[in-house]
N, C-alpha and C. Protein backbone atom coordinates (compact mmCIF):
# COMPACT_ATOMS: atom_id res chain seq x y z
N UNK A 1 -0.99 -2.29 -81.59
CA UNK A 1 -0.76 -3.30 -82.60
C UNK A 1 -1.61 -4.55 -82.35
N UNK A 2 -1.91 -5.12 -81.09
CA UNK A 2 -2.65 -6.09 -81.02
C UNK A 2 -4.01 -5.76 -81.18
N UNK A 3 -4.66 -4.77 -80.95
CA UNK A 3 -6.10 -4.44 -81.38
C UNK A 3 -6.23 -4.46 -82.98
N UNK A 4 -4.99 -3.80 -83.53
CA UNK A 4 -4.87 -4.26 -85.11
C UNK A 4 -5.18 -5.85 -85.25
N UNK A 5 -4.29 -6.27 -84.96
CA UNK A 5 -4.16 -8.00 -85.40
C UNK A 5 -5.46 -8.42 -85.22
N UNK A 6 -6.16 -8.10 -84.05
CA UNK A 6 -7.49 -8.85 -83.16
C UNK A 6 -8.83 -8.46 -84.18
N UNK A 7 -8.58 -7.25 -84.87
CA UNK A 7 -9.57 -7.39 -85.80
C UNK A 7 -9.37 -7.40 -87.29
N UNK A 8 -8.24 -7.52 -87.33
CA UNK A 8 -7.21 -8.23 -89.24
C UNK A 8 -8.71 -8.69 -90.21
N UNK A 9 -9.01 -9.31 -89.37
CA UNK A 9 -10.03 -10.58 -90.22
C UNK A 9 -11.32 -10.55 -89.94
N UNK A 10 -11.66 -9.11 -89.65
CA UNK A 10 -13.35 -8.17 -89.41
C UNK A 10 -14.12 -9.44 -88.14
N UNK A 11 -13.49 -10.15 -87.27
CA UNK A 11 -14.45 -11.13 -86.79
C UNK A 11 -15.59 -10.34 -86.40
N UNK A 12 -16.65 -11.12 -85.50
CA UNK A 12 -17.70 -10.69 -85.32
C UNK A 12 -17.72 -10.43 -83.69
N UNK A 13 -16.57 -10.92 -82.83
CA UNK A 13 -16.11 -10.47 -81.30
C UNK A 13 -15.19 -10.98 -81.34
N UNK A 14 -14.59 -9.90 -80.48
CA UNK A 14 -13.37 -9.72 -79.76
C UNK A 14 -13.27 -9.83 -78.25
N UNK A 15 -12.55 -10.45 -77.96
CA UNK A 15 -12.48 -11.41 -76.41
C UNK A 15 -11.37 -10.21 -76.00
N UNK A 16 -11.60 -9.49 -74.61
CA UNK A 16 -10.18 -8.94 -74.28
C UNK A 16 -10.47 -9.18 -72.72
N UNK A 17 -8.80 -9.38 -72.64
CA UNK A 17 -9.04 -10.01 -71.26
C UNK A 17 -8.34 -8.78 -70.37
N UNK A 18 -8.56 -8.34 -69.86
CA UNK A 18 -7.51 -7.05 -68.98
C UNK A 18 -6.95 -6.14 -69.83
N UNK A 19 -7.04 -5.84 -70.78
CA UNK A 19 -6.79 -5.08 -71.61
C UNK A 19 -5.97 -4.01 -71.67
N UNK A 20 -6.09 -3.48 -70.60
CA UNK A 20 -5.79 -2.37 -69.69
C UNK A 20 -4.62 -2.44 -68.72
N UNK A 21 -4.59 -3.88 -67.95
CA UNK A 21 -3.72 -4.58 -67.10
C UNK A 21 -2.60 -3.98 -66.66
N UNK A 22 -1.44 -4.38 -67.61
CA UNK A 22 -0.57 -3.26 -67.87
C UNK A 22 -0.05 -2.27 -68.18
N UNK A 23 -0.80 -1.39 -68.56
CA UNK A 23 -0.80 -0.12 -69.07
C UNK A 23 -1.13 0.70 -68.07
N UNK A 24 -0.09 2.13 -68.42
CA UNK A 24 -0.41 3.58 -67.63
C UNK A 24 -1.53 3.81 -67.95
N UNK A 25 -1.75 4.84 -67.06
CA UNK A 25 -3.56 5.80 -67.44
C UNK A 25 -3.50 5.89 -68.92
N UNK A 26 -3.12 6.85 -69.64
CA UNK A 26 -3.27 7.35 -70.28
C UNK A 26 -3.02 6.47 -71.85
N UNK A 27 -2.49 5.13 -71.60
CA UNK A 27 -2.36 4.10 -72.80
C UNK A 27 -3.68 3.18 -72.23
N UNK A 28 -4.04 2.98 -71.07
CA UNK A 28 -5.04 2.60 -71.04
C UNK A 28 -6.10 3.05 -71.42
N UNK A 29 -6.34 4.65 -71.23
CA UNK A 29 -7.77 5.37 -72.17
C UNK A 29 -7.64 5.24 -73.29
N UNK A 30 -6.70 5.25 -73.80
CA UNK A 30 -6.51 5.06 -75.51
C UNK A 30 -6.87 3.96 -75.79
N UNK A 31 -6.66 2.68 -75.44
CA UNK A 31 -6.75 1.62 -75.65
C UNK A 31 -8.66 1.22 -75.52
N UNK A 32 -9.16 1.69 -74.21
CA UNK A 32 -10.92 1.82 -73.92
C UNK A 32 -11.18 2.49 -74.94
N UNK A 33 -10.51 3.98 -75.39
CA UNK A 33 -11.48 4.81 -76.75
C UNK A 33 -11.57 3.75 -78.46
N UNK A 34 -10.34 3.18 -78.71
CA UNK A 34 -10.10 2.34 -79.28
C UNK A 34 -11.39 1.42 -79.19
N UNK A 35 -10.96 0.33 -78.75
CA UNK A 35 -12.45 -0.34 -78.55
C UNK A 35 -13.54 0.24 -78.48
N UNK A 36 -14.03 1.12 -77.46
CA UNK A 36 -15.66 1.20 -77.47
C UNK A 36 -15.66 2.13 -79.20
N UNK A 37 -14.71 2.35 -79.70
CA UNK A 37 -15.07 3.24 -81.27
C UNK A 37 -15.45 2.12 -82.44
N UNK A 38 -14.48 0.76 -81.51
CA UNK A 38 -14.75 -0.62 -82.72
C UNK A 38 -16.30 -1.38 -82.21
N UNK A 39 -16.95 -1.07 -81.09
CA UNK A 39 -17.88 -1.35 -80.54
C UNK A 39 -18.74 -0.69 -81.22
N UNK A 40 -18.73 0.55 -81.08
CA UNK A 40 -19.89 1.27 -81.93
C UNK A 40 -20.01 1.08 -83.56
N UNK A 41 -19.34 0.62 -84.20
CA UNK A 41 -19.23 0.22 -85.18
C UNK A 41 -19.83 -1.14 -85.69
N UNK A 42 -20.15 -1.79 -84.81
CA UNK A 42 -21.44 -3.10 -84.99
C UNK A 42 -19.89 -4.07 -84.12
N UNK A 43 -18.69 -4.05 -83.67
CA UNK A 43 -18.29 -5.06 -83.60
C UNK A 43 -18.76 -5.73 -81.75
N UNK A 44 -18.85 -6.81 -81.83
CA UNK A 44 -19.07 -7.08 -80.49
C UNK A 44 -17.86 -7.10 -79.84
N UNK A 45 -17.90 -6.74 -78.34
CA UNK A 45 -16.89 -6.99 -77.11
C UNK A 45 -17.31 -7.52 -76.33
N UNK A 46 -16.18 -8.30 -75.83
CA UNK A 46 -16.63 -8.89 -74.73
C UNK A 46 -15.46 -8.76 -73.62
N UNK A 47 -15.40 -8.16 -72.75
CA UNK A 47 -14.19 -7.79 -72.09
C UNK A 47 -14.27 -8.04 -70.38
N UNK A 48 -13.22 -8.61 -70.13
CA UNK A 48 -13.01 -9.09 -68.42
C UNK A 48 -12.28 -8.10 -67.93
N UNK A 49 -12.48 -7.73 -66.63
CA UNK A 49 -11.60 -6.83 -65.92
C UNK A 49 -11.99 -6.89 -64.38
N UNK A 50 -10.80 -6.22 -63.89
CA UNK A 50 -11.22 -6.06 -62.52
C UNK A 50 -11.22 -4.54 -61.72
N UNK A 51 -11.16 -3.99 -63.12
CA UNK A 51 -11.23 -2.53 -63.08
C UNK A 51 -12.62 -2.15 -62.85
N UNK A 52 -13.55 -1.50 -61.80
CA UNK A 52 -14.99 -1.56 -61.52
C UNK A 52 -15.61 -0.17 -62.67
N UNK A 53 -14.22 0.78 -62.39
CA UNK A 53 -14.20 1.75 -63.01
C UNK A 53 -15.04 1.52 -64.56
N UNK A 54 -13.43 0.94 -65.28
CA UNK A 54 -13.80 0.49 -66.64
C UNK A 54 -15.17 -0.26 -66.66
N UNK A 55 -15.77 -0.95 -65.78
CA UNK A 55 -16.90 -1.48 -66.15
C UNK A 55 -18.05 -1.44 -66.42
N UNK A 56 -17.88 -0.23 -65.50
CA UNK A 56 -19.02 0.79 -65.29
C UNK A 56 -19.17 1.18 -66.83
N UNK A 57 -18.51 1.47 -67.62
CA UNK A 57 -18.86 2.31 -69.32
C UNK A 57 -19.24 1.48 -70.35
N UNK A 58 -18.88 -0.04 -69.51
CA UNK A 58 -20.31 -0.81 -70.53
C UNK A 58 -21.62 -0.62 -70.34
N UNK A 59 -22.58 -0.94 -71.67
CA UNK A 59 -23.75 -1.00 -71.59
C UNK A 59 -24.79 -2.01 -71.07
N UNK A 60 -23.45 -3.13 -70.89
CA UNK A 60 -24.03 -4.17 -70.36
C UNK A 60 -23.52 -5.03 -69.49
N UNK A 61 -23.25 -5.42 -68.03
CA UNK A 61 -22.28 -5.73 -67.55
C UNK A 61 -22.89 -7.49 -66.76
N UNK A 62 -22.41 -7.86 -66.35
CA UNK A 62 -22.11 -9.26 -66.16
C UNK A 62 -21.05 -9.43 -64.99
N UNK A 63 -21.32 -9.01 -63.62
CA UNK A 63 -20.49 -9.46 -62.72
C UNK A 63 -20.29 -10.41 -61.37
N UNK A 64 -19.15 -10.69 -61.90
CA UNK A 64 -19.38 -12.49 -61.22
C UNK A 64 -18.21 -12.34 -59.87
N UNK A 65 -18.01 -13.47 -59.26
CA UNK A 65 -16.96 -13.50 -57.84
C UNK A 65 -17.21 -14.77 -58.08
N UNK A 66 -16.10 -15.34 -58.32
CA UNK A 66 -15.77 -17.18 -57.51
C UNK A 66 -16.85 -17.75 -58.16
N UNK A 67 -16.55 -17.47 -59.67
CA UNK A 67 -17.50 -18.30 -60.68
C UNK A 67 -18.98 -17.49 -60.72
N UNK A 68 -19.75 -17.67 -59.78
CA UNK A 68 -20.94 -17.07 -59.60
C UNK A 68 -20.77 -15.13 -59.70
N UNK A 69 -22.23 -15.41 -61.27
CA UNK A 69 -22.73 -14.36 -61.27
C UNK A 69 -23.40 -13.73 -60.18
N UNK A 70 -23.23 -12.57 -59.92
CA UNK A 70 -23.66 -11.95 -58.93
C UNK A 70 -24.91 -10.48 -59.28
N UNK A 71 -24.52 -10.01 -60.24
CA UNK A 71 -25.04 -9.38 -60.95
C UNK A 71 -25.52 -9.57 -62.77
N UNK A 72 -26.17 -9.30 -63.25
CA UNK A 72 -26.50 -9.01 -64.49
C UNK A 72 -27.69 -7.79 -64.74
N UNK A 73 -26.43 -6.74 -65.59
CA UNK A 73 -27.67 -5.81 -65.93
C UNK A 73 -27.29 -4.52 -67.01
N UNK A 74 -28.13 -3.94 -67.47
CA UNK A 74 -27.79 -2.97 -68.66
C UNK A 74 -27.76 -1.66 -68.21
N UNK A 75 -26.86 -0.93 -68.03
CA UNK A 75 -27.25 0.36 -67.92
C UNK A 75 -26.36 1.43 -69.04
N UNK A 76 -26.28 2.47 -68.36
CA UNK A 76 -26.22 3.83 -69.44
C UNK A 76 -24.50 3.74 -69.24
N UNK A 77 -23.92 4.17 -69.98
CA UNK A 77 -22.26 3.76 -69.86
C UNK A 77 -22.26 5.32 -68.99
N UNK A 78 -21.24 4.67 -68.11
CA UNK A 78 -20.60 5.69 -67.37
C UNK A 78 -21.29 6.10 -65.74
N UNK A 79 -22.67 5.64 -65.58
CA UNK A 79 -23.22 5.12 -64.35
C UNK A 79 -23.12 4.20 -63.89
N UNK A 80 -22.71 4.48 -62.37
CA UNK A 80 -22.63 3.55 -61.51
C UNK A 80 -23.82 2.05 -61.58
């Protein structure tokens, strides 16, 4: 229901913060297929986690520690 609400009004990104956080496995994959399906669809994401896993299946990742970026870089979703 909140991925409903979050895109009600077609914005142009969606901010998710842990997304995943609380959720079992298996409401959490639903929730990643969900998004990356509204991703492929032109919408932008922009998503925080501390899941290395989940991060890995962006195309573009951005990872920081104690403010400082540490990394920035694009790769193929689903490689390390």
């Amino acid at each position: 229901m909140a991925i409903a609400r979050a895109v009600a009004m077609e914005p142009a990104v969606v901010l998710a913060d842990e997304p995943t956080g609380n959720l079992d496995r298996t409401s959490g994959r639903e929730v990643i297929e969900v998004l990356e399906a509204l991703n492929r669809q032109g919408l932008t994401l922009i998503l925080v986690t501390h899941d290395l896993e989940l991060g890995r299946r962006a195309p573009w990742c951005i990872e920081m520690r104690d403010g400082t970026i540490l990394r920035d870089y694009r790769s193929t979703p689903g490689t390390p």
